[in-house]
PDB file of N, CA and C in Angstrom:
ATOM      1  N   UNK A   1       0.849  -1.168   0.000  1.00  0.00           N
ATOM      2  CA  UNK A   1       0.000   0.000   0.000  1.00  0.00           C
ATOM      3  C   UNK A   1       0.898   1.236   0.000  1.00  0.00           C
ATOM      4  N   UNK A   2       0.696   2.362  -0.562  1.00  0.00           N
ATOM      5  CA  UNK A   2       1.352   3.212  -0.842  1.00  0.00           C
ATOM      6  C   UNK A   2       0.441   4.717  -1.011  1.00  0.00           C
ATOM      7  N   UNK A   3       0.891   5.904   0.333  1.00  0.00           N
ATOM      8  CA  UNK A   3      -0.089   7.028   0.127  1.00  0.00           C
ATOM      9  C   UNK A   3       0.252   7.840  -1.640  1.00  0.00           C
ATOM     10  N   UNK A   4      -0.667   7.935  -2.277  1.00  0.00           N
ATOM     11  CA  UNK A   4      -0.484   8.901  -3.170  1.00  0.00           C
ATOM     12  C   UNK A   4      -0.668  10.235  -3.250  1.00  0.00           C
ATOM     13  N   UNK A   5      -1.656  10.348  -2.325  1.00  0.00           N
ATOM     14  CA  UNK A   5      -2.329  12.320  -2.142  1.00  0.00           C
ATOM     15  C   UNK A   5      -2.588  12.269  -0.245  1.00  0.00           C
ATOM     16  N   UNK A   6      -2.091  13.326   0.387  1.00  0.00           N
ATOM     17  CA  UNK A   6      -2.600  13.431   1.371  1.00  0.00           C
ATOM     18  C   UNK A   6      -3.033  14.773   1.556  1.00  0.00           C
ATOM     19  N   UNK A   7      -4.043  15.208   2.284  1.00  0.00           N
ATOM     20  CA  UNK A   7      -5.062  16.535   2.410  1.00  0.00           C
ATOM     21  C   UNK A   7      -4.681  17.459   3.838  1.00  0.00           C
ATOM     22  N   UNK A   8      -2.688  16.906   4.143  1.00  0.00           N
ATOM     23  CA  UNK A   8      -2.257  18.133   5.159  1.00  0.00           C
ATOM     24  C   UNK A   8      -1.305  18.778   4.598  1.00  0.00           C
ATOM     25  N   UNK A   9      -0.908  20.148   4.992  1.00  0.00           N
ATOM     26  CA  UNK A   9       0.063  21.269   4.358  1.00  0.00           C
ATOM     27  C   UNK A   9       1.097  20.932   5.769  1.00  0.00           C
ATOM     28  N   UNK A  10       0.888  20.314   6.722  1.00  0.00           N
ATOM     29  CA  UNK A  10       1.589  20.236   7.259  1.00  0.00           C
ATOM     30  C   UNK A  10       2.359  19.259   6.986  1.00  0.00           C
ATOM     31  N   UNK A  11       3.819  18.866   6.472  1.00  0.00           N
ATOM     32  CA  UNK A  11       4.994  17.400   6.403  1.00  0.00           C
ATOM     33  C   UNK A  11       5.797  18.469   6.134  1.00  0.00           C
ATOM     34  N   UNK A  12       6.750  17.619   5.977  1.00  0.00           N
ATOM     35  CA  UNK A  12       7.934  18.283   5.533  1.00  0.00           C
ATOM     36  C   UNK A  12       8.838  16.486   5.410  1.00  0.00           C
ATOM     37  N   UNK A  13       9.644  16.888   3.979  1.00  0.00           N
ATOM     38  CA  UNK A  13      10.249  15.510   3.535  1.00  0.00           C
ATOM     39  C   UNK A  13      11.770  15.914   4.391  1.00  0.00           C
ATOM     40  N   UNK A  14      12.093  14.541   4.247  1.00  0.00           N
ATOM     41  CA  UNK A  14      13.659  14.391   5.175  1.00  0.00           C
ATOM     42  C   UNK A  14      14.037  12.857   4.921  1.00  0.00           C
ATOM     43  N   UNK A  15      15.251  12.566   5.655  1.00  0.00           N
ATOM     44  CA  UNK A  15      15.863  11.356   6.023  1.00  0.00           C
ATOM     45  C   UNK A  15      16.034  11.248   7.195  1.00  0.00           C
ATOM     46  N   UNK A  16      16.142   9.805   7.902  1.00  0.00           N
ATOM     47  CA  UNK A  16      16.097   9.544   8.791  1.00  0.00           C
ATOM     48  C   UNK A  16      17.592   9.343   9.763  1.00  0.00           C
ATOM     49  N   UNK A  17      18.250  10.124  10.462  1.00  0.00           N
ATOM     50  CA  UNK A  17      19.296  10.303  10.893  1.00  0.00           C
ATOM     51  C   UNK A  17      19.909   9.701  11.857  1.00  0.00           C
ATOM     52  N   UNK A  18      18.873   9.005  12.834  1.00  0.00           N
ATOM     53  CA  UNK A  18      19.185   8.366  14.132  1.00  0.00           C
ATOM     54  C   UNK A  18      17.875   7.759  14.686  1.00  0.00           C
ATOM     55  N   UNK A  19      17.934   6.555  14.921  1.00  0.00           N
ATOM     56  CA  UNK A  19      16.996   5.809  16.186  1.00  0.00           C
ATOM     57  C   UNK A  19      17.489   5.228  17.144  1.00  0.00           C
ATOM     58  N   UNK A  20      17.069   6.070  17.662  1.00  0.00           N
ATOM     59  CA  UNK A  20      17.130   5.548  19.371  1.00  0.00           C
ATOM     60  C   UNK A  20      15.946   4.225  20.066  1.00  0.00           C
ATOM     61  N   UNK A  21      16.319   3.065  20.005  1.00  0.00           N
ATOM     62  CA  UNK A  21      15.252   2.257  20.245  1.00  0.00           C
ATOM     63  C   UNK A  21      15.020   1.857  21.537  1.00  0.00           C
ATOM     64  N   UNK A  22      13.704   1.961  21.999  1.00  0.00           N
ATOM     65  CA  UNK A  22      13.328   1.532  23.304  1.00  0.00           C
ATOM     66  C   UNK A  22      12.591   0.444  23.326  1.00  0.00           C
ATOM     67  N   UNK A  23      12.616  -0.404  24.739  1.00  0.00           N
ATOM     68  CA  UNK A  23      11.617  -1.486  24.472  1.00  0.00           C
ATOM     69  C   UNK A  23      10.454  -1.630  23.922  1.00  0.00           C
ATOM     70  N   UNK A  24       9.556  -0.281  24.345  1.00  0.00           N
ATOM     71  CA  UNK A  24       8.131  -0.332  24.285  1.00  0.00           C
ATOM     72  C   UNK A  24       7.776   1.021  23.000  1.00  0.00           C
ATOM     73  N   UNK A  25       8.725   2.374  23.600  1.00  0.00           N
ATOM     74  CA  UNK A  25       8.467   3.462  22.375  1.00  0.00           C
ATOM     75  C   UNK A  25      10.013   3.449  22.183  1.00  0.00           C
ATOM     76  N   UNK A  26       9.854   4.460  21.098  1.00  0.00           N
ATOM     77  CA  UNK A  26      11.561   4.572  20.118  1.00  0.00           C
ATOM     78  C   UNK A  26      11.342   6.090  19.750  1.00  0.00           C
ATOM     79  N   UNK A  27      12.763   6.767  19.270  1.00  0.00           N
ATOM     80  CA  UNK A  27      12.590   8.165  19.111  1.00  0.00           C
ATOM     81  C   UNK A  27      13.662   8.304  17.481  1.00  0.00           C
ATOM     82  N   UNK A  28      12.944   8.864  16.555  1.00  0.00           N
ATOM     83  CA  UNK A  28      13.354   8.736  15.185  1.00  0.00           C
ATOM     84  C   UNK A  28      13.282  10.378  15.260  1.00  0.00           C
ATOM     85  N   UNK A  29      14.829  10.570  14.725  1.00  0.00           N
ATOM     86  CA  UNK A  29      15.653  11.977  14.068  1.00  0.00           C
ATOM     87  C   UNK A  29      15.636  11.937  12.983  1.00  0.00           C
ATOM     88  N   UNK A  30      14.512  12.838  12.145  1.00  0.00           N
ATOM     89  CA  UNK A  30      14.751  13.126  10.705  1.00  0.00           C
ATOM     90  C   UNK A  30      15.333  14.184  10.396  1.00  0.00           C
ATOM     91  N   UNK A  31      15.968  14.360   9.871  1.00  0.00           N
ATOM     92  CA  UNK A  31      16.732  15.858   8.876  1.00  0.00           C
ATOM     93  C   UNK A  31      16.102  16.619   7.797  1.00  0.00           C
ATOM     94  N   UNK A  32      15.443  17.242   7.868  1.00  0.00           N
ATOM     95  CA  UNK A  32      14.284  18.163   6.886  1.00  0.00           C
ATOM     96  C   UNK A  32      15.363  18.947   6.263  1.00  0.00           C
ATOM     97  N   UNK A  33      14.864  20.047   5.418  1.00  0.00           N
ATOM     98  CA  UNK A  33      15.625  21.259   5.188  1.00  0.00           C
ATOM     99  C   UNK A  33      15.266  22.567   6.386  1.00  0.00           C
ATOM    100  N   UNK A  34      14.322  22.435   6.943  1.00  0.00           N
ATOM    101  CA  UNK A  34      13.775  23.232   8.024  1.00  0.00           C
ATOM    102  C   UNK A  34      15.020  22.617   9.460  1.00  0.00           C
ATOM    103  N   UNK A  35      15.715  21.864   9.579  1.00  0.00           N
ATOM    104  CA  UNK A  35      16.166  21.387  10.719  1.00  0.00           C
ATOM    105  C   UNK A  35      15.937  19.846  11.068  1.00  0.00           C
ATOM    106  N   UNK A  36      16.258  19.691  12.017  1.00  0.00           N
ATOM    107  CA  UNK A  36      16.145  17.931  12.472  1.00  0.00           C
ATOM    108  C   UNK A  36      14.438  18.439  13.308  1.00  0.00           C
ATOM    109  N   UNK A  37      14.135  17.338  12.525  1.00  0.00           N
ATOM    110  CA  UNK A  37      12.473  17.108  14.033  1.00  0.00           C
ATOM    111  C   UNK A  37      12.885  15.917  14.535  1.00  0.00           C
ATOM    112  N   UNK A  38      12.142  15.525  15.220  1.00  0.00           N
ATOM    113  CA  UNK A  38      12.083  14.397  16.103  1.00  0.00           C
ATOM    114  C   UNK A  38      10.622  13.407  16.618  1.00  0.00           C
ATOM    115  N   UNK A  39      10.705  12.562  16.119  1.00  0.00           N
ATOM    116  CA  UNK A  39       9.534  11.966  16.545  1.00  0.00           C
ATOM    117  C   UNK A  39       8.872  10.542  17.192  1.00  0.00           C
ATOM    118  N   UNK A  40       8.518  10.661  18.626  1.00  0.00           N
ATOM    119  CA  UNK A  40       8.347   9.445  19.466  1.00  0.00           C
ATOM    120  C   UNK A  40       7.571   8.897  18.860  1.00  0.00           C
ATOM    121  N   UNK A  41       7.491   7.371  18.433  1.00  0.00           N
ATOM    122  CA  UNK A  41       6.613   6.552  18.065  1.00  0.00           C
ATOM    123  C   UNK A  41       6.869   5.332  18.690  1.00  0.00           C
ATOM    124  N   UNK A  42       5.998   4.228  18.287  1.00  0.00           N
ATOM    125  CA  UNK A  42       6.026   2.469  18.779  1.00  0.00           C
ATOM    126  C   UNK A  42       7.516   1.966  18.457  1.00  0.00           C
ATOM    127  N   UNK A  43       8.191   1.170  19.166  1.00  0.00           N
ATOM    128  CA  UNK A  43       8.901   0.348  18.690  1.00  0.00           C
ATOM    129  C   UNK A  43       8.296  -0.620  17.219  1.00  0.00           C
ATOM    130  N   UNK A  44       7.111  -1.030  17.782  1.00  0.00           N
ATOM    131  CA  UNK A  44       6.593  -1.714  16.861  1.00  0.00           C
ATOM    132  C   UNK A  44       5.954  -1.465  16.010  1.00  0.00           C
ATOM    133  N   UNK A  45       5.777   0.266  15.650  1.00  0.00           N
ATOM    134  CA  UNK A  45       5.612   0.500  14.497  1.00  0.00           C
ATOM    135  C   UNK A  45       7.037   1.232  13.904  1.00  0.00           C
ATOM    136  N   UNK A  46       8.008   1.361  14.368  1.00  0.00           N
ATOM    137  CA  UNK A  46       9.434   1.022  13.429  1.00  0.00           C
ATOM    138  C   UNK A  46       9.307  -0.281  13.356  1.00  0.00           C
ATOM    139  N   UNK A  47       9.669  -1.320  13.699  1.00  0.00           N
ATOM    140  CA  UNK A  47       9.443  -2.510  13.128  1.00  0.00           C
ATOM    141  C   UNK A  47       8.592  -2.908  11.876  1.00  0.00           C
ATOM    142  N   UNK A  48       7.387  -2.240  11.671  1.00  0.00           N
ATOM    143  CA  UNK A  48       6.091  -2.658  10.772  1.00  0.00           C
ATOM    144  C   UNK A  48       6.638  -1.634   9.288  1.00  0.00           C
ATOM    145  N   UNK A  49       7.318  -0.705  10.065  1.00  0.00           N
ATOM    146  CA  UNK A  49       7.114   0.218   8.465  1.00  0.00           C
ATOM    147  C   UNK A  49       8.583   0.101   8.282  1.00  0.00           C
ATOM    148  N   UNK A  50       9.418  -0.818   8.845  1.00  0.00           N
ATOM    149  CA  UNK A  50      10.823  -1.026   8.066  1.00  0.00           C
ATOM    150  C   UNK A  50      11.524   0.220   7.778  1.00  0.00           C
ATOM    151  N   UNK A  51      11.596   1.099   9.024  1.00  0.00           N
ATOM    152  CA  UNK A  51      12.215   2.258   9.136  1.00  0.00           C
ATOM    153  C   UNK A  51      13.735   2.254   9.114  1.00  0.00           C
ATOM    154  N   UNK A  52      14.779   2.826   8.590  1.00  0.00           N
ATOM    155  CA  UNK A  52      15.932   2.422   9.071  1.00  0.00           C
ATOM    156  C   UNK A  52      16.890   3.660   8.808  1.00  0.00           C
ATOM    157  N   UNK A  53      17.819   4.536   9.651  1.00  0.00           N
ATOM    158  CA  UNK A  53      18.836   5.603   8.900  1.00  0.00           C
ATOM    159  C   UNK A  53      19.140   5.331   8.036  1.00  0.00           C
ATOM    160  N   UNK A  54      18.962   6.782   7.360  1.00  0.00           N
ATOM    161  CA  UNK A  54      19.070   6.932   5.676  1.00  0.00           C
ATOM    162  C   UNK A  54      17.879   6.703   4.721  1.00  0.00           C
ATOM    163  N   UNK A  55      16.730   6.329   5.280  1.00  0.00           N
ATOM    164  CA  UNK A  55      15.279   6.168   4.911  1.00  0.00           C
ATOM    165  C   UNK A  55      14.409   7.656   4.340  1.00  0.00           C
ATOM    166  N   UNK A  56      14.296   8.087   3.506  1.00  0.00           N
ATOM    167  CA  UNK A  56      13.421   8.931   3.418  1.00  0.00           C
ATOM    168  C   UNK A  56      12.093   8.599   3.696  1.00  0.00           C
ATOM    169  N   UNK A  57      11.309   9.812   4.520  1.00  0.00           N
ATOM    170  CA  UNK A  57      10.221   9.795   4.981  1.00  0.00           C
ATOM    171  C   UNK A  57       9.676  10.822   5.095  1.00  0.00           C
ATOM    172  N   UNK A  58       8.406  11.043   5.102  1.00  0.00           N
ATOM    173  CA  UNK A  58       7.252  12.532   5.089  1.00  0.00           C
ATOM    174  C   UNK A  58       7.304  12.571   6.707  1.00  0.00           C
ATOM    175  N   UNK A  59       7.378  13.761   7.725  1.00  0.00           N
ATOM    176  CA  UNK A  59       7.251  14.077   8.787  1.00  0.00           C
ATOM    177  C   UNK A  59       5.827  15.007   8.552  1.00  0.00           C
ATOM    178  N   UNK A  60       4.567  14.046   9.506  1.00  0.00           N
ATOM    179  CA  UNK A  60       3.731  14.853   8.627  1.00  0.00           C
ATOM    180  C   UNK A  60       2.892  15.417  10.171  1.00  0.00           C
ATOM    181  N   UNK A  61       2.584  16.479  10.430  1.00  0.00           N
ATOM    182  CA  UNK A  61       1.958  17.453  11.388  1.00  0.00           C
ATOM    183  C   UNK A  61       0.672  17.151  12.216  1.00  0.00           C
ATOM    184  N   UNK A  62      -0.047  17.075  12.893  1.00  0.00           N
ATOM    185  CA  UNK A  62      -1.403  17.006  13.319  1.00  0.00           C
ATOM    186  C   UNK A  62      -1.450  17.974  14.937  1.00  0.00           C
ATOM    187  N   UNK A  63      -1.752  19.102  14.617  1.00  0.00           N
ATOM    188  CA  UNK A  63      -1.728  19.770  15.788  1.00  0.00           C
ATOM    189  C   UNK A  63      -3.336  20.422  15.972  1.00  0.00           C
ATOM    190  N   UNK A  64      -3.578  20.860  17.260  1.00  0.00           N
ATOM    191  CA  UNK A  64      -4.801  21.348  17.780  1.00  0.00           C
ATOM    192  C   UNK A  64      -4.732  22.810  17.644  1.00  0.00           C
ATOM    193  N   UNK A  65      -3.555  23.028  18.214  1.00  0.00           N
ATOM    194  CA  UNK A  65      -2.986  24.440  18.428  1.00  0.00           C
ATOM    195  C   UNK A  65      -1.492  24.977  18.526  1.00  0.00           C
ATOM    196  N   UNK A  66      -1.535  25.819  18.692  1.00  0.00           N
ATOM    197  CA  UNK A  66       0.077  26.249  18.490  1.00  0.00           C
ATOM    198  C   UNK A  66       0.032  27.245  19.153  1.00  0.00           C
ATOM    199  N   UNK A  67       1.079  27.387  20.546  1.00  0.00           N
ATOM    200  CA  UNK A  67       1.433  27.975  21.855  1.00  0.00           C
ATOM    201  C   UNK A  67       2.378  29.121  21.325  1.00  0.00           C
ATOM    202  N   UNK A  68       2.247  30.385  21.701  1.00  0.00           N
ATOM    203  CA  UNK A  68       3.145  31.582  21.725  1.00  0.00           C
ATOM    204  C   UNK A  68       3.962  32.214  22.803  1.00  0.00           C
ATOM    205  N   UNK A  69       5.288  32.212  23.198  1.00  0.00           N
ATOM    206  CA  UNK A  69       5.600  32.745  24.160  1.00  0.00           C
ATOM    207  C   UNK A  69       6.598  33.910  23.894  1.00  0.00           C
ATOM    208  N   UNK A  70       6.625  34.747  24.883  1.00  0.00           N
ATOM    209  CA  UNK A  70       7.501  35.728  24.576  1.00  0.00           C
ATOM    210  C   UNK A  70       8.878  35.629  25.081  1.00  0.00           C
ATOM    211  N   UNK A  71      10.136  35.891  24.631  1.00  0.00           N
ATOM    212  CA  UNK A  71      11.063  35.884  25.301  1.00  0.00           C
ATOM    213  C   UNK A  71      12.001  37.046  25.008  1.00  0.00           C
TER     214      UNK A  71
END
């Protein structure tokens, strides 16, 4: 199965730079052109989607809101 169209403005494409694997969750470093994000997911869904450094992948957004602070 393979997405062809998705309906968010939020991703940003990258490679995958580092996993850190935990028993239960894992933490995947992608490299965008915007910077490195970072993103906690399942161990066992790195396992399922055959994630591995050097993988290109869509880092893709789902937020409620977005916090402003002043500094």
């Amino acid at each position: 199965m393979a997405i062809h169209a998705i309906n968010t403005r939020n991703q940003l494409a990258g490679r995958i730079v580092e996993i850190i694997e935990g028993p239960v969750v894992s933490e995947v470093a992608v490299e965008t052109a915007s910077g490195i994000v970072s993103s906690i997911v399942t161990t066992r869904s790195i396992k399922k989607l055959h994630l591995a450094v050097g993988q290109e992948v869509l880092a893709i957004f789902k937020a409620t809101e977005v916090l402003l602070a002043t500094v």
